[in-house]
Protein backbone atom coordinates (compact mmCIF):
# COMPACT_ATOMS: atom_id res chain seq x y z
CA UNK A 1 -63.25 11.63 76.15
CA UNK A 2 -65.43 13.55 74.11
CA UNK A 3 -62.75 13.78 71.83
CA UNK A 4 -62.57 9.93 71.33
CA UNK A 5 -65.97 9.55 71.06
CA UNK A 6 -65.91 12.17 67.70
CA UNK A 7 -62.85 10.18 66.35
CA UNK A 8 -64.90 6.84 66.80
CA UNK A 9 -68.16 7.90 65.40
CA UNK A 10 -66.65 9.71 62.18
CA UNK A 11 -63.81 6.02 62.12
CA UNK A 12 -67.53 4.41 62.07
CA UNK A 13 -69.53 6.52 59.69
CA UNK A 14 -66.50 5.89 57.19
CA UNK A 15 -66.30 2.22 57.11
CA UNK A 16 -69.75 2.06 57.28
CA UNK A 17 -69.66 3.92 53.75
CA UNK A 18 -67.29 1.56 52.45
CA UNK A 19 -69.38 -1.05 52.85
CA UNK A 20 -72.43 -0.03 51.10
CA UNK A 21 -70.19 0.39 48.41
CA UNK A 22 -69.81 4.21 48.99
CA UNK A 23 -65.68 3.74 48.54
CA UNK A 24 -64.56 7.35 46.79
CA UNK A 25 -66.50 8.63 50.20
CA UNK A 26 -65.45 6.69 52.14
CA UNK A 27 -61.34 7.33 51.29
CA UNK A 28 -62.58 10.57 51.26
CA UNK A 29 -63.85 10.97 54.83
CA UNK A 30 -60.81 8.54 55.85
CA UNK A 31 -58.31 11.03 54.14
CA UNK A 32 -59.61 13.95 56.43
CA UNK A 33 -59.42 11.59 59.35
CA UNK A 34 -55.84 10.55 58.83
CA UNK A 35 -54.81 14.05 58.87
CA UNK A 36 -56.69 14.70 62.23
CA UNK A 37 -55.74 11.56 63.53
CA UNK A 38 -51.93 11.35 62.08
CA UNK A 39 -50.68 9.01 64.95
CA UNK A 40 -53.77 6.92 64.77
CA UNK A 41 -52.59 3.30 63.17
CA UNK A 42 -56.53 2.04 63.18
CA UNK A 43 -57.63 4.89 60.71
CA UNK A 44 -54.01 4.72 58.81
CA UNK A 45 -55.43 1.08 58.38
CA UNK A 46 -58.50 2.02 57.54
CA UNK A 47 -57.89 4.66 55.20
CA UNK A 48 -54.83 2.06 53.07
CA UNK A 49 -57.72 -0.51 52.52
CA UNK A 50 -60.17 2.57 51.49
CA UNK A 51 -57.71 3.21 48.44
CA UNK A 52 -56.36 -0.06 48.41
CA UNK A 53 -60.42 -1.46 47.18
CA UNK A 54 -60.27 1.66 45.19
CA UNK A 55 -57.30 -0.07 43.10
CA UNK A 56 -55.03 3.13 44.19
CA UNK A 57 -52.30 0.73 45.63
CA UNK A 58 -49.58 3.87 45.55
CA UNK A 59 -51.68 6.43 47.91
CA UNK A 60 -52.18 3.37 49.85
CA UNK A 61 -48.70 2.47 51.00
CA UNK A 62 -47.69 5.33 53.19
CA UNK A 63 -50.98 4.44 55.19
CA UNK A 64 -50.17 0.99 55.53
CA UNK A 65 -46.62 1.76 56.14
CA UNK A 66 -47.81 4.12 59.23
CA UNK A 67 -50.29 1.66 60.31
CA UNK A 68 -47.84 -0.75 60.57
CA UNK A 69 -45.26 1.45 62.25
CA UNK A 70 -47.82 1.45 65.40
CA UNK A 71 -49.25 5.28 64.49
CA UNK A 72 -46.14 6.95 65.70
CA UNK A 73 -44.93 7.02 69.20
CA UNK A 74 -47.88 9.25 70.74
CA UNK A 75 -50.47 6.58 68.29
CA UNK A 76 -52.53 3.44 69.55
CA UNK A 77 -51.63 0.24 67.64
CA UNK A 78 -53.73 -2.32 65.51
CA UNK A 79 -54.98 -5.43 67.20
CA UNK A 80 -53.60 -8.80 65.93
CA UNK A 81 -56.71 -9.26 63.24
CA UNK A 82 -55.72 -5.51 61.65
CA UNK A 83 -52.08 -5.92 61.99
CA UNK A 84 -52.90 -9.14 59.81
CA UNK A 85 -54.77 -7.57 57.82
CA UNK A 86 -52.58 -4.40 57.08
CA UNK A 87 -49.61 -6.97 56.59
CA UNK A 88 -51.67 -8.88 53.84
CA UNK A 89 -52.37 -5.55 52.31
CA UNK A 90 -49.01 -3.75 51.90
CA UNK A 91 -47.20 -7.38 51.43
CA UNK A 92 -50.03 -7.85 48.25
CA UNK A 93 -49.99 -4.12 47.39
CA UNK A 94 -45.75 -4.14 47.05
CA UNK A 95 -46.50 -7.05 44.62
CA UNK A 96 -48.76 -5.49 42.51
CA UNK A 97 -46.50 -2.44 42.51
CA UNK A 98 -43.57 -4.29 41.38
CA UNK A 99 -41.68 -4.15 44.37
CA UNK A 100 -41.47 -7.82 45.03
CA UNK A 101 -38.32 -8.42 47.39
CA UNK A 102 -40.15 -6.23 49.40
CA UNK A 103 -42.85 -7.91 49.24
CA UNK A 104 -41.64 -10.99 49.52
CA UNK A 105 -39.61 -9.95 53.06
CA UNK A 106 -42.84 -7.80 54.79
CA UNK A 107 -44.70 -11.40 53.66
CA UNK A 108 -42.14 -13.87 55.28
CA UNK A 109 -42.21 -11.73 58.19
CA UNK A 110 -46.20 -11.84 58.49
CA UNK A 111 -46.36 -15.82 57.66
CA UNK A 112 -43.39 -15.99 61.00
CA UNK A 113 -45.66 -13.94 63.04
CA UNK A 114 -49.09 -15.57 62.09
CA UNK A 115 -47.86 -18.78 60.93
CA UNK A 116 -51.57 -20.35 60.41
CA UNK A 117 -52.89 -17.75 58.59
CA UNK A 118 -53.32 -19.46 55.00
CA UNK A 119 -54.05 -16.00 52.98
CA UNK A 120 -50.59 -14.72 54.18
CA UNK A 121 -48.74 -17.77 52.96
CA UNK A 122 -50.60 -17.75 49.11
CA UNK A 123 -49.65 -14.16 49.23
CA UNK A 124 -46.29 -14.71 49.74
CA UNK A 125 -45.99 -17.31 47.22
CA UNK A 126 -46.61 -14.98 44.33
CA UNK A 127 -44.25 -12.44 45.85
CA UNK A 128 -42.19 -15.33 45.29
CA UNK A 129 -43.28 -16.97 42.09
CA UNK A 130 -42.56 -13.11 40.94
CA UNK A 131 -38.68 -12.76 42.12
CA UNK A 132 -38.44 -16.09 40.10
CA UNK A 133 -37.76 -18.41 43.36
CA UNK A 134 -40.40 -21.04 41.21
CA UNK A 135 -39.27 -23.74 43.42
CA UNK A 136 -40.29 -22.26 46.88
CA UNK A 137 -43.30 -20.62 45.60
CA UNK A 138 -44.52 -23.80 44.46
CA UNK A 139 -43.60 -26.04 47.37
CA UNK A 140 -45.21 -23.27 50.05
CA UNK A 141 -48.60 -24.15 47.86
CA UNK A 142 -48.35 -27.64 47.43
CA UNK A 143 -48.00 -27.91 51.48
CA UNK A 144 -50.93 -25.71 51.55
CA UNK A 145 -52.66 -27.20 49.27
CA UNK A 146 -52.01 -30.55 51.02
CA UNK A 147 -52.95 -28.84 54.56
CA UNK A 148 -55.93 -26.92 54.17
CA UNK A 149 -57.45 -28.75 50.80
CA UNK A 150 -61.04 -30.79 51.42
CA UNK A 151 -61.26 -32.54 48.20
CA UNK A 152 -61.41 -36.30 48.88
CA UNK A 153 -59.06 -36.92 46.31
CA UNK A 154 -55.84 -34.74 47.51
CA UNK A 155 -56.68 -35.37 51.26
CA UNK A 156 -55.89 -39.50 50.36
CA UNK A 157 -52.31 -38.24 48.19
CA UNK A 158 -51.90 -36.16 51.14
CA UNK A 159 -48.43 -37.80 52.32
CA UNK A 160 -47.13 -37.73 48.27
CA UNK A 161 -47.72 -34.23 47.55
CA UNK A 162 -46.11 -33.35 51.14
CA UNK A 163 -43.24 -35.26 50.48
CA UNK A 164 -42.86 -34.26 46.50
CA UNK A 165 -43.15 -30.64 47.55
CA UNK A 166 -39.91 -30.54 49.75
CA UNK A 167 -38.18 -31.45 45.94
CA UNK A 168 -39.82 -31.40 42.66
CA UNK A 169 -37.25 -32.22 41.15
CA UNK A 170 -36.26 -35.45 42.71
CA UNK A 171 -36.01 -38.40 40.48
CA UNK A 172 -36.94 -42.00 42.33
């Protein structure tokens, strides 16, 4: 227990760093965790976003990878708001690193799994945009656009734009 309790309080004093804008810390103190804790997916979650902010997207991936991966088979797993979040993370941080068919599968996979999670979806259409599938990555936003959008003006074209996204290029 008291073991648990020390792993907690040092998880806490880290994030807590992070945001007062402590980051190098923060990764830091998360690093050292992560290497305590190397079946732990919460602080593998924790310590991706700490060099993620940090714009180190390459240390970042094997932390999201093992976050993602549940911590290992003796590790605790992320609830459904961190698995989203660590999805959002590598999906976005593959992109960024180039590695967009990745990218664009991990995201696919995330917008199945948490299908009304808007981020996820605007993610996914740049991982597309970037493979060059133009045509899906522009129709995913346009039915985004058309669902989530509170400007007077698209909400009354909302029916057009929903049915123009499913082809672009159809001539009437």
């Amino acid at each position: 227990m008291e073991e648990h309790e020390d792993r907690d309080g040092l998880l806490a004093e880290a994030v807590a760093l992070r945001g007062q804008g402590r980051r190098e810390e923060a990764r830091e103190r998360l690093v050292a965790l992560a290497a305590r804790y190397p079946d732990d997916a919460e602080i593998a979650y924790q310590t991706a976003w700490a060099h993620d902010v940090l714009g180190l997207e390459t240390e970042a991936v094997p932390y999201y990878e093992r976050a993602l991966a549940g911590g290992g088979a003796t590790g605790t797993g992320l609830t459904p708001e961190d698995r989203r979040g660590a999805l959002l993370g590598l999906g976005s941080t593959y992109r960024v690193l180039g590695r967009y068919e990745e990218s664009v599968a991990l995201l696919t996979g995330a917008v199945d799994e948490f299908p009304e999670d808007g981020s996820l979806r605007t993610f996914l259409a740049m991982a597309l945009y970037n493979t060059g599938r133009h045509h899906e990555s522009t129709r995913l936003l346009l039915r985004l656009l058309a669902a989530t959008s509170e400007d007077p003006s698209v909400r009354e074209y909302r029916p057009a734009i929903e049915h123009y996204a499913e082809d672009l290029d159809a001539i009437e």
